[in-house]
PDB file of N, CA and C in Angstrom:
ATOM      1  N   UNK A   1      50.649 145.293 171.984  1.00  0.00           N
ATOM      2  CA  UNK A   1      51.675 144.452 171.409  1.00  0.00           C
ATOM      3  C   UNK A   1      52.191 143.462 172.454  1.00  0.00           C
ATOM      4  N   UNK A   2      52.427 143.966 173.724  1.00  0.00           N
ATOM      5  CA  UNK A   2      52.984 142.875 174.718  1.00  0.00           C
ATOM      6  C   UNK A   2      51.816 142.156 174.838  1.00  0.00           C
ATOM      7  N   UNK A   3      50.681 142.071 175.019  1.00  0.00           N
ATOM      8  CA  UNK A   3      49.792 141.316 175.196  1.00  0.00           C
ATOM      9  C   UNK A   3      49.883 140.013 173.814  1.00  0.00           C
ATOM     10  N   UNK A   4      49.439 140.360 173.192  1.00  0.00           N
ATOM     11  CA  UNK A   4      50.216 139.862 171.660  1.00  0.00           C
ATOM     12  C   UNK A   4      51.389 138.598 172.028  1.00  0.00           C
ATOM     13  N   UNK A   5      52.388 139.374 172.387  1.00  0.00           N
ATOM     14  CA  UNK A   5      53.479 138.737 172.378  1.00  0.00           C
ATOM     15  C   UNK A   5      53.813 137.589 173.553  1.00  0.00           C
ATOM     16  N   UNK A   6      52.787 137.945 174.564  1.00  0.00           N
ATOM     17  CA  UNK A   6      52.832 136.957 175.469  1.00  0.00           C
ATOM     18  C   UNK A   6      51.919 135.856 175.623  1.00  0.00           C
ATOM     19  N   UNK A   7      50.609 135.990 174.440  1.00  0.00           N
ATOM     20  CA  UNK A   7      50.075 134.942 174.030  1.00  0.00           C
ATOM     21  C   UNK A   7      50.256 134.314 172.919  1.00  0.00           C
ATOM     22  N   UNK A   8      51.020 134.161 172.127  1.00  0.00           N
ATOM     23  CA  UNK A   8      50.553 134.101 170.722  1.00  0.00           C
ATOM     24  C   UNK A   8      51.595 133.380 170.136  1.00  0.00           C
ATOM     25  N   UNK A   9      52.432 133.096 171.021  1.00  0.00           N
ATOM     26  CA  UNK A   9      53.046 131.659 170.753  1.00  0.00           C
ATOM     27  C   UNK A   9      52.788 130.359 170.865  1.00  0.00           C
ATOM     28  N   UNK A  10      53.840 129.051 170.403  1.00  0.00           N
ATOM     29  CA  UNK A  10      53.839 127.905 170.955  1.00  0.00           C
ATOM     30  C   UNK A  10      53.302 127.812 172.323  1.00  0.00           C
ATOM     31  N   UNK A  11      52.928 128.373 173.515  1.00  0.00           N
ATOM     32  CA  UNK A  11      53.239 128.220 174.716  1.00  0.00           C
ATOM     33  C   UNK A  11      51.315 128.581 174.772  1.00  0.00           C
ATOM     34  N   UNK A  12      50.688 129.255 173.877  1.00  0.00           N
ATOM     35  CA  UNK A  12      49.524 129.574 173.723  1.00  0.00           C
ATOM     36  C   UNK A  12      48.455 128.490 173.313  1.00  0.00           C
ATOM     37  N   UNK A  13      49.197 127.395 172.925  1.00  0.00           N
ATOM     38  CA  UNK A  13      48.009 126.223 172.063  1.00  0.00           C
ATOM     39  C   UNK A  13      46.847 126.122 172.857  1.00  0.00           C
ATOM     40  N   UNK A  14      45.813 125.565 172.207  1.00  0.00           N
ATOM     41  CA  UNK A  14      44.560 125.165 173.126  1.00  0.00           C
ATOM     42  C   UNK A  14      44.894 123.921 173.978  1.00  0.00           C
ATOM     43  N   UNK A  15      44.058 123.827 175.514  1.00  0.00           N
ATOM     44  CA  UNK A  15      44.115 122.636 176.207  1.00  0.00           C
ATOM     45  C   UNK A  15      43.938 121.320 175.302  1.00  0.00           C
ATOM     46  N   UNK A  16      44.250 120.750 176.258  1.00  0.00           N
ATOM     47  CA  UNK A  16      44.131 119.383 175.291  1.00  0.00           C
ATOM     48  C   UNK A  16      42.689 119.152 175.358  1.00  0.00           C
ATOM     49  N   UNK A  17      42.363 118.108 173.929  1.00  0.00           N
ATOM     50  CA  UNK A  17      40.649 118.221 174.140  1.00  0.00           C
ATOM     51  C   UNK A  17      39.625 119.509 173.531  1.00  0.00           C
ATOM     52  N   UNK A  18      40.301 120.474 173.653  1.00  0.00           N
ATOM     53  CA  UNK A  18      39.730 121.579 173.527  1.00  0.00           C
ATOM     54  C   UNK A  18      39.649 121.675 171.523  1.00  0.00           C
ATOM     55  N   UNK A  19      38.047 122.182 171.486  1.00  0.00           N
ATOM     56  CA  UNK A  19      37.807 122.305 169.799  1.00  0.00           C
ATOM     57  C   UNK A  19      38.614 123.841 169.711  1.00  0.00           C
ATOM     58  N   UNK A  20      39.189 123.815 168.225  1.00  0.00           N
ATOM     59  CA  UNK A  20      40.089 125.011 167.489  1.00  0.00           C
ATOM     60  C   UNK A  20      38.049 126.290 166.951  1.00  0.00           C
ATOM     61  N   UNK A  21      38.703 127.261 167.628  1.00  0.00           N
ATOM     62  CA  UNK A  21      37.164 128.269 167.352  1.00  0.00           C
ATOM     63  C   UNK A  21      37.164 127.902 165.752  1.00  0.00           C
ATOM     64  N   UNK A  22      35.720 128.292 165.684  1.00  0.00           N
ATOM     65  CA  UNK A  22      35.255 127.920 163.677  1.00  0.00           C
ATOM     66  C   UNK A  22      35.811 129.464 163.859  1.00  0.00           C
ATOM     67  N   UNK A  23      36.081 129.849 162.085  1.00  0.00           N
ATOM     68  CA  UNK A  23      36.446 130.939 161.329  1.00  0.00           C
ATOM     69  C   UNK A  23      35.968 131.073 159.975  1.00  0.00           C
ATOM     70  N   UNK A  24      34.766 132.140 160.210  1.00  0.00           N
ATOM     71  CA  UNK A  24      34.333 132.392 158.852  1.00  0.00           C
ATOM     72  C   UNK A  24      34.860 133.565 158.123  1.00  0.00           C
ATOM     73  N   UNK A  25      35.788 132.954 156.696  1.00  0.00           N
ATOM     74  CA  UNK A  25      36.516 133.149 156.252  1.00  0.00           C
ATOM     75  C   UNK A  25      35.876 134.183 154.815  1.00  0.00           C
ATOM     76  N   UNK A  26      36.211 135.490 154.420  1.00  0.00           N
ATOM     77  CA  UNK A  26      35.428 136.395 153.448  1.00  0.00           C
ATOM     78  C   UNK A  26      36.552 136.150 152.263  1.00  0.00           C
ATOM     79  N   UNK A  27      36.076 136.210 150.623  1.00  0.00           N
ATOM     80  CA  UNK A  27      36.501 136.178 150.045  1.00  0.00           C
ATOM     81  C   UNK A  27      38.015 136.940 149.565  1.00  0.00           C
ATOM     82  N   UNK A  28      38.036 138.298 150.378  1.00  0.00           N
ATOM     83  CA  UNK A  28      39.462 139.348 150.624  1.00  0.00           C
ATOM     84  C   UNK A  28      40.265 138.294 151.637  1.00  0.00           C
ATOM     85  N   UNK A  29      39.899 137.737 152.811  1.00  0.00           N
ATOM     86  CA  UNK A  29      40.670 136.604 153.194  1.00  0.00           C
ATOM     87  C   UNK A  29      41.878 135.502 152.277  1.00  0.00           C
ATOM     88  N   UNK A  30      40.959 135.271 151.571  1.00  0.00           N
ATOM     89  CA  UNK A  30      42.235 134.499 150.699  1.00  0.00           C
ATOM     90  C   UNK A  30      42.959 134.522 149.550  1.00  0.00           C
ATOM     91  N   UNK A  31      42.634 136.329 149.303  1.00  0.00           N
ATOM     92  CA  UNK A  31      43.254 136.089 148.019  1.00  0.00           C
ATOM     93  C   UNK A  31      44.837 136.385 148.439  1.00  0.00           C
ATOM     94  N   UNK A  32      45.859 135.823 147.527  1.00  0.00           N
ATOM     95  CA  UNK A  32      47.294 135.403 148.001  1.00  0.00           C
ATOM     96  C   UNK A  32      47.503 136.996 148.643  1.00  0.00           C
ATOM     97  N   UNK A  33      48.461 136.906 149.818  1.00  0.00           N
ATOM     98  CA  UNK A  33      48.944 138.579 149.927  1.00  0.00           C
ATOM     99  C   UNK A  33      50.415 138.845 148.796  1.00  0.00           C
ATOM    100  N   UNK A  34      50.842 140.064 148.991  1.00  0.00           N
ATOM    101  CA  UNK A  34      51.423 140.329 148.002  1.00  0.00           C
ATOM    102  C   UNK A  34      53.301 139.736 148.598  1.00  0.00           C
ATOM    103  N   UNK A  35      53.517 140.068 147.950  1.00  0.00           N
ATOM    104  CA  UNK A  35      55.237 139.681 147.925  1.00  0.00           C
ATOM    105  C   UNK A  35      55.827 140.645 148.522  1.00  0.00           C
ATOM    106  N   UNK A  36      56.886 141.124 149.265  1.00  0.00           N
ATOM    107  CA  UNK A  36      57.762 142.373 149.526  1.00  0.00           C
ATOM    108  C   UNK A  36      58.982 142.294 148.330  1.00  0.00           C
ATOM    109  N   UNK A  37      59.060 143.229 147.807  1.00  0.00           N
ATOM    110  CA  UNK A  37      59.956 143.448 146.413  1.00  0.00           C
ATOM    111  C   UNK A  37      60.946 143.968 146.963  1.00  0.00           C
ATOM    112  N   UNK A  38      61.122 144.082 148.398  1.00  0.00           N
ATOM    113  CA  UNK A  38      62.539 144.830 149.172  1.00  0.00           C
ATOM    114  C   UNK A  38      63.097 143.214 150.202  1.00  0.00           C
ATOM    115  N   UNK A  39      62.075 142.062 150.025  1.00  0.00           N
ATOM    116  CA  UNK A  39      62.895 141.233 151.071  1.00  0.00           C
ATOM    117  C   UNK A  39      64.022 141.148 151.214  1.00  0.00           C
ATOM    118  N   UNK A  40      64.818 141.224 149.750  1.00  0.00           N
ATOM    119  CA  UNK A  40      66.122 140.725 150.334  1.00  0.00           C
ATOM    120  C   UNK A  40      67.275 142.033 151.166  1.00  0.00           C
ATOM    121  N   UNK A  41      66.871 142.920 150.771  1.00  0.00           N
ATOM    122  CA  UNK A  41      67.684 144.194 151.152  1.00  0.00           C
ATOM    123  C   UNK A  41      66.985 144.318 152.876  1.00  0.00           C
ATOM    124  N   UNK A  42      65.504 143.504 153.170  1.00  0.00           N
ATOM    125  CA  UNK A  42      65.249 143.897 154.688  1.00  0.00           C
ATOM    126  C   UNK A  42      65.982 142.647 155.530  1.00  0.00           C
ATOM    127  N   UNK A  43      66.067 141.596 154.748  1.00  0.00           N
ATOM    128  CA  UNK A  43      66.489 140.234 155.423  1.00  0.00           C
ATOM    129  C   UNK A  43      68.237 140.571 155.892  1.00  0.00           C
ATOM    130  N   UNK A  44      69.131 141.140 154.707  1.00  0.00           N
ATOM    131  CA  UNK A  44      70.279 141.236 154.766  1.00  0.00           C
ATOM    132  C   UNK A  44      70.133 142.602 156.057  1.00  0.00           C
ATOM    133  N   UNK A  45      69.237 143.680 156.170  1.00  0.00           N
ATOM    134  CA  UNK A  45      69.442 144.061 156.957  1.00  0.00           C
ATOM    135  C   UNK A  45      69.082 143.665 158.366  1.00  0.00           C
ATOM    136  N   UNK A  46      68.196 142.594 158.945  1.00  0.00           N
ATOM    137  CA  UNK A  46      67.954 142.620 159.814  1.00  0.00           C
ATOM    138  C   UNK A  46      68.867 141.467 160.500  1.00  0.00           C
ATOM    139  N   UNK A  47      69.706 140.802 159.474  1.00  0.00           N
ATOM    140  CA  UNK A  47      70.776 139.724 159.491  1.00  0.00           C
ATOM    141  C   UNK A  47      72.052 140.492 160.444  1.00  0.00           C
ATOM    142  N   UNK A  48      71.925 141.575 159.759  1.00  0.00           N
ATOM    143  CA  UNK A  48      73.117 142.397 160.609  1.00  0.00           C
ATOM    144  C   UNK A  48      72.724 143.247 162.098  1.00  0.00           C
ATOM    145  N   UNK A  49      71.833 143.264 162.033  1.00  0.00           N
ATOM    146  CA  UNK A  49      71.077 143.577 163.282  1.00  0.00           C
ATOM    147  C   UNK A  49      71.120 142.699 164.096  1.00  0.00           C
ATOM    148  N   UNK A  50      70.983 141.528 163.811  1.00  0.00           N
ATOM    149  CA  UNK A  50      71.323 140.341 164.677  1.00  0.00           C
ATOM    150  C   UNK A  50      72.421 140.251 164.755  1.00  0.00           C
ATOM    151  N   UNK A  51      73.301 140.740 164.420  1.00  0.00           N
ATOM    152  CA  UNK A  51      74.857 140.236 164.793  1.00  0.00           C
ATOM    153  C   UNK A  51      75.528 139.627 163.764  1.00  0.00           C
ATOM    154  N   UNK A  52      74.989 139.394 162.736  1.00  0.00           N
ATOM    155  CA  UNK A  52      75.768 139.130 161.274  1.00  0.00           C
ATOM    156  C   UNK A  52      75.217 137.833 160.819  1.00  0.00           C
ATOM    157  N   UNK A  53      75.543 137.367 159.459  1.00  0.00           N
ATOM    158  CA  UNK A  53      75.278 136.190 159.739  1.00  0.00           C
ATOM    159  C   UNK A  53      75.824 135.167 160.148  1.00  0.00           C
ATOM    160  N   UNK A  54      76.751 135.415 161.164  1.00  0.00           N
ATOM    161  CA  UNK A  54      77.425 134.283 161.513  1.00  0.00           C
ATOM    162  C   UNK A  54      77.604 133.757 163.146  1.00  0.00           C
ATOM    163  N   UNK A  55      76.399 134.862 163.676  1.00  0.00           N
ATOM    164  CA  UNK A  55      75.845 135.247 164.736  1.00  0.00           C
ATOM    165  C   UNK A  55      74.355 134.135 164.852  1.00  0.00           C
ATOM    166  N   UNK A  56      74.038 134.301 163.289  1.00  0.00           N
ATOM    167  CA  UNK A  56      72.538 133.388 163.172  1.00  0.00           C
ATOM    168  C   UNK A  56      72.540 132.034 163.197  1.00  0.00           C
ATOM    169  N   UNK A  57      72.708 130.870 164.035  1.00  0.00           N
ATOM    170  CA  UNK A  57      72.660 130.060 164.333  1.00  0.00           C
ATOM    171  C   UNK A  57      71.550 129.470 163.526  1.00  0.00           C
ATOM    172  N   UNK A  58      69.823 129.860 163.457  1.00  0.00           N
ATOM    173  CA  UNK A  58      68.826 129.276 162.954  1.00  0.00           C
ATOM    174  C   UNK A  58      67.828 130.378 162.981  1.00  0.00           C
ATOM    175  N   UNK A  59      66.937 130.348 161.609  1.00  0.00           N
ATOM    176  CA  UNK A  59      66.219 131.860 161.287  1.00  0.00           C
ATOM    177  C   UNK A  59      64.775 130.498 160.337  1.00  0.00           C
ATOM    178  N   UNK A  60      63.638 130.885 160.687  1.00  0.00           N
ATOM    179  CA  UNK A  60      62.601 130.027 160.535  1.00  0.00           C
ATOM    180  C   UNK A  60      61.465 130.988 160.433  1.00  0.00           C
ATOM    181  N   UNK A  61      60.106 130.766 159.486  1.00  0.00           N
ATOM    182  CA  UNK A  61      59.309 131.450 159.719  1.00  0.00           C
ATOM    183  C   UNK A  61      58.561 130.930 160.787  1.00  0.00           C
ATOM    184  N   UNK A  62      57.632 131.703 161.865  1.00  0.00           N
ATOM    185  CA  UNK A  62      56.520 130.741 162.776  1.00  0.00           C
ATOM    186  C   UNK A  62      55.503 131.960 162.597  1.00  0.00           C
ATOM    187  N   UNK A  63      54.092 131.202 162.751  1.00  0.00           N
ATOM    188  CA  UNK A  63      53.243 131.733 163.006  1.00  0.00           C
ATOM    189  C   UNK A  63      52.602 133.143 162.421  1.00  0.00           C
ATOM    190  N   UNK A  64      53.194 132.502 160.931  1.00  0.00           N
ATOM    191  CA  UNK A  64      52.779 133.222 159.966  1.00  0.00           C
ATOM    192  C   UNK A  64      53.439 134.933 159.895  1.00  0.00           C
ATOM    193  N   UNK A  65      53.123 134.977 161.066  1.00  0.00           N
ATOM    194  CA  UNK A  65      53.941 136.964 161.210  1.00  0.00           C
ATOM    195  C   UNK A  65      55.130 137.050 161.993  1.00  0.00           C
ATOM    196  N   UNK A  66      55.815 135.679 162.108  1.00  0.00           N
ATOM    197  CA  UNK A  66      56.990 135.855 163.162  1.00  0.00           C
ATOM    198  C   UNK A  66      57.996 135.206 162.447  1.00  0.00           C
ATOM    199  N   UNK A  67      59.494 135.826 162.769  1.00  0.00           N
ATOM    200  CA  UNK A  67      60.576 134.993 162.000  1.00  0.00           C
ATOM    201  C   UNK A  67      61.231 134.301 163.593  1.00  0.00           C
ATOM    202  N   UNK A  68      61.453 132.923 163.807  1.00  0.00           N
ATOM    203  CA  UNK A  68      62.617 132.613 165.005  1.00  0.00           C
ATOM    204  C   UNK A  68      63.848 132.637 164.822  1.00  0.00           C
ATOM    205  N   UNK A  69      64.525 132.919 165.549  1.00  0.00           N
ATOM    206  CA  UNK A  69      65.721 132.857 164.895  1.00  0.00           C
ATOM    207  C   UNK A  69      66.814 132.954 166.705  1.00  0.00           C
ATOM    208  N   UNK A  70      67.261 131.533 166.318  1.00  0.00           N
ATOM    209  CA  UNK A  70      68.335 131.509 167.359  1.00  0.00           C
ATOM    210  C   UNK A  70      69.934 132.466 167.133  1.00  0.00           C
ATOM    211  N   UNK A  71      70.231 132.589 168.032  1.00  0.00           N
ATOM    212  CA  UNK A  71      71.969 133.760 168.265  1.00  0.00           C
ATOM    213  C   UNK A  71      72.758 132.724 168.537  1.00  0.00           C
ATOM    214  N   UNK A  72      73.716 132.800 168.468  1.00  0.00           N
ATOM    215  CA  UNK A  72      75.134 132.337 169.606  1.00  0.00           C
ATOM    216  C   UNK A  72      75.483 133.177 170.297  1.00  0.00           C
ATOM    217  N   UNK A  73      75.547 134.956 170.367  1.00  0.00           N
ATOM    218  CA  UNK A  73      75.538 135.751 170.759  1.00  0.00           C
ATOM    219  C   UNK A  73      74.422 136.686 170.721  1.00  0.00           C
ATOM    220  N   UNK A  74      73.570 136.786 171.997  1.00  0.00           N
ATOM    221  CA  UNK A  74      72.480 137.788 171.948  1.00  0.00           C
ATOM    222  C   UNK A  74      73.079 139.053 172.630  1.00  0.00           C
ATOM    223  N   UNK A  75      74.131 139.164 172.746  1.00  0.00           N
ATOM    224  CA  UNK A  75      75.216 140.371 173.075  1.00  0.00           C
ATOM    225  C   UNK A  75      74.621 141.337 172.041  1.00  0.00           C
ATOM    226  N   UNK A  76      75.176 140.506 170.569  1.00  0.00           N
ATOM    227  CA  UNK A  76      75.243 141.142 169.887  1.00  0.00           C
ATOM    228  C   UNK A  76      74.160 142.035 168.876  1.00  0.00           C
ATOM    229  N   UNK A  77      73.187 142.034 169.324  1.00  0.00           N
ATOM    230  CA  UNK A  77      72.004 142.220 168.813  1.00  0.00           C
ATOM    231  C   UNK A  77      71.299 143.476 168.895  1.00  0.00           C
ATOM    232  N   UNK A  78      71.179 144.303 167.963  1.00  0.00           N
ATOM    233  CA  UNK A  78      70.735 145.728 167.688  1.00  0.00           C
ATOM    234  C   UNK A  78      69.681 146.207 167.555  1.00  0.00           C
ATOM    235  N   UNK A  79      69.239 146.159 168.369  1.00  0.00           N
ATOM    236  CA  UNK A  79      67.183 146.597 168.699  1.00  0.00           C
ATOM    237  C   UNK A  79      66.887 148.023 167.760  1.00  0.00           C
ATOM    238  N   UNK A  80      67.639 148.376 168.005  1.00  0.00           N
ATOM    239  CA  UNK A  80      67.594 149.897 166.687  1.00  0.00           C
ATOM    240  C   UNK A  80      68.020 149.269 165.727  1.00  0.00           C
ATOM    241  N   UNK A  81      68.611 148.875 165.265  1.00  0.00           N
ATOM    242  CA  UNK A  81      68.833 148.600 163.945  1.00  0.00           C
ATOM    243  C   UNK A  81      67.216 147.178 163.583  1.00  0.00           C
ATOM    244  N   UNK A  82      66.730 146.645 164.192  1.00  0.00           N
ATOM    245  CA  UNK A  82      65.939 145.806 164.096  1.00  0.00           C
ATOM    246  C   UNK A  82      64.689 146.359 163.744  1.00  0.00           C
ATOM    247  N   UNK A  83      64.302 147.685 164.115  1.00  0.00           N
ATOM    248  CA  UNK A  83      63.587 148.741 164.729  1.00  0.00           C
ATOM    249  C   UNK A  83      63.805 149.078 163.077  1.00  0.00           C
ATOM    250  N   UNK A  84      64.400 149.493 162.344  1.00  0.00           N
ATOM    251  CA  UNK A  84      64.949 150.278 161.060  1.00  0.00           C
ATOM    252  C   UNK A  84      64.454 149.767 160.306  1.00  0.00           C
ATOM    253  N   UNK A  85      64.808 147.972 160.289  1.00  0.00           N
ATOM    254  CA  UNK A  85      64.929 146.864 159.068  1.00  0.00           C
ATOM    255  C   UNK A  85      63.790 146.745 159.455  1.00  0.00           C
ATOM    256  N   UNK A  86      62.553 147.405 160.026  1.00  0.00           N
ATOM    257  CA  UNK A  86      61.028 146.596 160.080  1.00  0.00           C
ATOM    258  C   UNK A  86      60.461 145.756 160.878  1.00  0.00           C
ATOM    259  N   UNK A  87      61.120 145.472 161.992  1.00  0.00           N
ATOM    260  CA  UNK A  87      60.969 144.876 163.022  1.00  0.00           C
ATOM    261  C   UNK A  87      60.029 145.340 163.989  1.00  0.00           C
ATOM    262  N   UNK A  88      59.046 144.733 164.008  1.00  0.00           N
ATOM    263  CA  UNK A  88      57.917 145.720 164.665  1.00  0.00           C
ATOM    264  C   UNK A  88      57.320 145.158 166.346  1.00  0.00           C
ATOM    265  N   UNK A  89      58.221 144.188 166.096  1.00  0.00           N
ATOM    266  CA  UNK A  89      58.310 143.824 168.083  1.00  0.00           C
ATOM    267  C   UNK A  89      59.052 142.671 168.416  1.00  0.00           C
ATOM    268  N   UNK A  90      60.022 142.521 169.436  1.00  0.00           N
ATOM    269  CA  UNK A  90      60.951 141.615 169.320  1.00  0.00           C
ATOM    270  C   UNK A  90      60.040 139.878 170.894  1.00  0.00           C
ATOM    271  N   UNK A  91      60.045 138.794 170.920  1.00  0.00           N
ATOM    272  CA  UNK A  91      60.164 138.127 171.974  1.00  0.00           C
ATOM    273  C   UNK A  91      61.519 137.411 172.408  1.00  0.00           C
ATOM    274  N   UNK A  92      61.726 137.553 173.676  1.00  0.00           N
ATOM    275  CA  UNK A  92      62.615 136.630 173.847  1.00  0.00           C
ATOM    276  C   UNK A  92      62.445 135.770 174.989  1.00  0.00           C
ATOM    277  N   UNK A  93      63.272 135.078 174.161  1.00  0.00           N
ATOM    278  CA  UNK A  93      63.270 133.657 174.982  1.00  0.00           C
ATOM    279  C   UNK A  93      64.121 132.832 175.080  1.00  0.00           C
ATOM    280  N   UNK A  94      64.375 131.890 176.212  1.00  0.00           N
ATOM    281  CA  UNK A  94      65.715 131.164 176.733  1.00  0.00           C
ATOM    282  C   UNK A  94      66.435 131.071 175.531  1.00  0.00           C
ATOM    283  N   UNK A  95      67.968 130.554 175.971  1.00  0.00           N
ATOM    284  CA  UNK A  95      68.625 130.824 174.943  1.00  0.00           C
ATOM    285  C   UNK A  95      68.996 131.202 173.801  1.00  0.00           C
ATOM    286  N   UNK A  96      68.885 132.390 173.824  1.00  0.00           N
ATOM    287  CA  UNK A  96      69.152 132.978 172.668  1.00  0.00           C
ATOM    288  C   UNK A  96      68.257 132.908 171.462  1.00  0.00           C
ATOM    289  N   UNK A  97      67.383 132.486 171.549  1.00  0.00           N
ATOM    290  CA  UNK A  97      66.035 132.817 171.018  1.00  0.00           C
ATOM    291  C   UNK A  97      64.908 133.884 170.735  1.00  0.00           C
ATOM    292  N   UNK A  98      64.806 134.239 169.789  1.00  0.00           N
ATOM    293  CA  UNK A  98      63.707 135.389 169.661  1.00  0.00           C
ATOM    294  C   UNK A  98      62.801 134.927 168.583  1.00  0.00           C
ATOM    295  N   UNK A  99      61.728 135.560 169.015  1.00  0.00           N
ATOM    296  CA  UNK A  99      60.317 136.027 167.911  1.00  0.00           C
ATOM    297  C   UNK A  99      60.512 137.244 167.621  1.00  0.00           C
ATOM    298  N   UNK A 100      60.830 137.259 166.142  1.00  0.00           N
ATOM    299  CA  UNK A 100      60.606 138.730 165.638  1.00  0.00           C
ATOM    300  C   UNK A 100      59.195 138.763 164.714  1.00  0.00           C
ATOM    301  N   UNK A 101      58.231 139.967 165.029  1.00  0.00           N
ATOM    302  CA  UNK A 101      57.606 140.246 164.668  1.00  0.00           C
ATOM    303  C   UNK A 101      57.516 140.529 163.495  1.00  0.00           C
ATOM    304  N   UNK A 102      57.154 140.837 162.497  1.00  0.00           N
ATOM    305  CA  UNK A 102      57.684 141.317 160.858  1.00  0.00           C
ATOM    306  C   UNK A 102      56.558 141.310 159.525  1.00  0.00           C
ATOM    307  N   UNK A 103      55.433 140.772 160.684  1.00  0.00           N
ATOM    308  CA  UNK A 103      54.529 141.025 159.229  1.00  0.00           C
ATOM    309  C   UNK A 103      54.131 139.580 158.354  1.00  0.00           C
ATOM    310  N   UNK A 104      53.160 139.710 157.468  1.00  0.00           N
ATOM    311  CA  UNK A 104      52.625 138.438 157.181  1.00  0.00           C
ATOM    312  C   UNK A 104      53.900 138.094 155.705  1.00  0.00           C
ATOM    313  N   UNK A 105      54.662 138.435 155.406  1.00  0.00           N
ATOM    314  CA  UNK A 105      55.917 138.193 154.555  1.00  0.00           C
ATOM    315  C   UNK A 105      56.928 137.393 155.271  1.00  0.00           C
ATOM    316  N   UNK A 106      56.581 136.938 156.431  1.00  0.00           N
ATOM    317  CA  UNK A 106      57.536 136.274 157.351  1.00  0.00           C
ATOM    318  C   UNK A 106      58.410 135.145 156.458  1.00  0.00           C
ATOM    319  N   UNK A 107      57.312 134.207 155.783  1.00  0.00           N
ATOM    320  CA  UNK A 107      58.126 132.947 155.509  1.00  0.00           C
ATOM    321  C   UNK A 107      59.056 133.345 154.105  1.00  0.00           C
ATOM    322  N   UNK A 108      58.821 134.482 153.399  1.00  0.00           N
ATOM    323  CA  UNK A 108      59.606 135.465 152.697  1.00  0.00           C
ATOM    324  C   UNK A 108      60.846 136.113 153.185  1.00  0.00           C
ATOM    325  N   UNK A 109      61.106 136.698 154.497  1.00  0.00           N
ATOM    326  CA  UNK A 109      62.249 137.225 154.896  1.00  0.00           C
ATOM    327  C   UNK A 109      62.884 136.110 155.885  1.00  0.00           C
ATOM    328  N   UNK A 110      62.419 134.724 156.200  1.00  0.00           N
ATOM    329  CA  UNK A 110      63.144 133.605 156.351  1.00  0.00           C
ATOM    330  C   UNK A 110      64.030 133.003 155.034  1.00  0.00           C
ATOM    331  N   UNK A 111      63.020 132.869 154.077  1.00  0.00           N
ATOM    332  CA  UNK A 111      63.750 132.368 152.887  1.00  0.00           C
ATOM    333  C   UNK A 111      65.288 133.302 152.382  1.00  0.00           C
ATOM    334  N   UNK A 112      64.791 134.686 152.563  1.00  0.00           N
ATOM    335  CA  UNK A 112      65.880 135.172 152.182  1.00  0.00           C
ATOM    336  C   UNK A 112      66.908 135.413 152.765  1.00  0.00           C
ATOM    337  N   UNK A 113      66.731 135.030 154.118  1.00  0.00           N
ATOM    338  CA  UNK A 113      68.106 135.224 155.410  1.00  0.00           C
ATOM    339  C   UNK A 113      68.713 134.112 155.151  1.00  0.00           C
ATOM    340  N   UNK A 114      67.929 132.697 154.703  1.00  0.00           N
ATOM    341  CA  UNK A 114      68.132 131.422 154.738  1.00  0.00           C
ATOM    342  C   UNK A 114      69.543 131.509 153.752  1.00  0.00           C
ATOM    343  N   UNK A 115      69.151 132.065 152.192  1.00  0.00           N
ATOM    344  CA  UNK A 115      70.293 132.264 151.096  1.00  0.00           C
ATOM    345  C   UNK A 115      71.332 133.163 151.672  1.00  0.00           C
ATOM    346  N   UNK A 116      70.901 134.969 152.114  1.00  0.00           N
ATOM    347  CA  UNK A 116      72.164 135.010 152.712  1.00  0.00           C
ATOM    348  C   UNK A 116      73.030 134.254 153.049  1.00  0.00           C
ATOM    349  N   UNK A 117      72.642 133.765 154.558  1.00  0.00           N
ATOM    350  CA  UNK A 117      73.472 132.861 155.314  1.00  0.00           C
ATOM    351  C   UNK A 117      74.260 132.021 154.317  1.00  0.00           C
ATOM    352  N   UNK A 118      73.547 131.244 153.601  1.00  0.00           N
ATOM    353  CA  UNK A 118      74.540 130.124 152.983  1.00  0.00           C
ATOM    354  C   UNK A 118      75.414 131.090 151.684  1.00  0.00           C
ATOM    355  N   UNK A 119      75.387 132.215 151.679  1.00  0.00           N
ATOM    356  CA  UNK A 119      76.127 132.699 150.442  1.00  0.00           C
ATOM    357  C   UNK A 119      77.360 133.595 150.952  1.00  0.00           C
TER     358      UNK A 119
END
């Protein structure tokens, strides 16, 4: 997982110049994945794990299996409780910044932190 986590960001792109590897792609490849029928009960929980939502400054899907999500307070932030809500590996980074790990439902438990927040 740390290996993972220390390549597999923004900070990972190819050199410049450099061709993207071909990917031969099998028909189980694309069929849609499924939905999580618990997002909103994991989003509201991992909202509070972060420190509430009023703690969440900015919550985004990246990289397909990662949610970003800036703090104002990374004080406040509950690695066990993150750990609970499905959080299956945290990055961090300057200011108050993290990659949370979470699975290919990512841009799903963005959307639904997104409504929290504004509700």
């Amino acid at each position: 997982m740390e290996e993972y986590l220390a390549h597999a960001g923004p900070e990972a792109e190819l050199p410049e110049g450099a061709a993207a590897p071909k990917v031969n792609y099998k028909a189980d490849d694309l069929r849609p994945r499924a939905r999580d029928p618990k997002a909103p009960e994991k989003a509201r929980a991992i909202l509070a794990a972060l420190g509430g939502r009023g703690n969440v400054q900015q919550a985004e899907s990246a990289a397909e299996t990662r949610l970003r999500v800036a703090l104002g307070d990374g004080a406040r932030l509950d690695e066990t409780a993150l750990t609970a809500a499905g959080v299956q590996g945290i990055l961090r980074l300057p200011d108050n910044v993290l990659h949370l790990i979470v699975g290919l439902n990512a841009d799903q438990y963005a959307a639904e932190m997104k409504a929290a927040m504004a509700g």
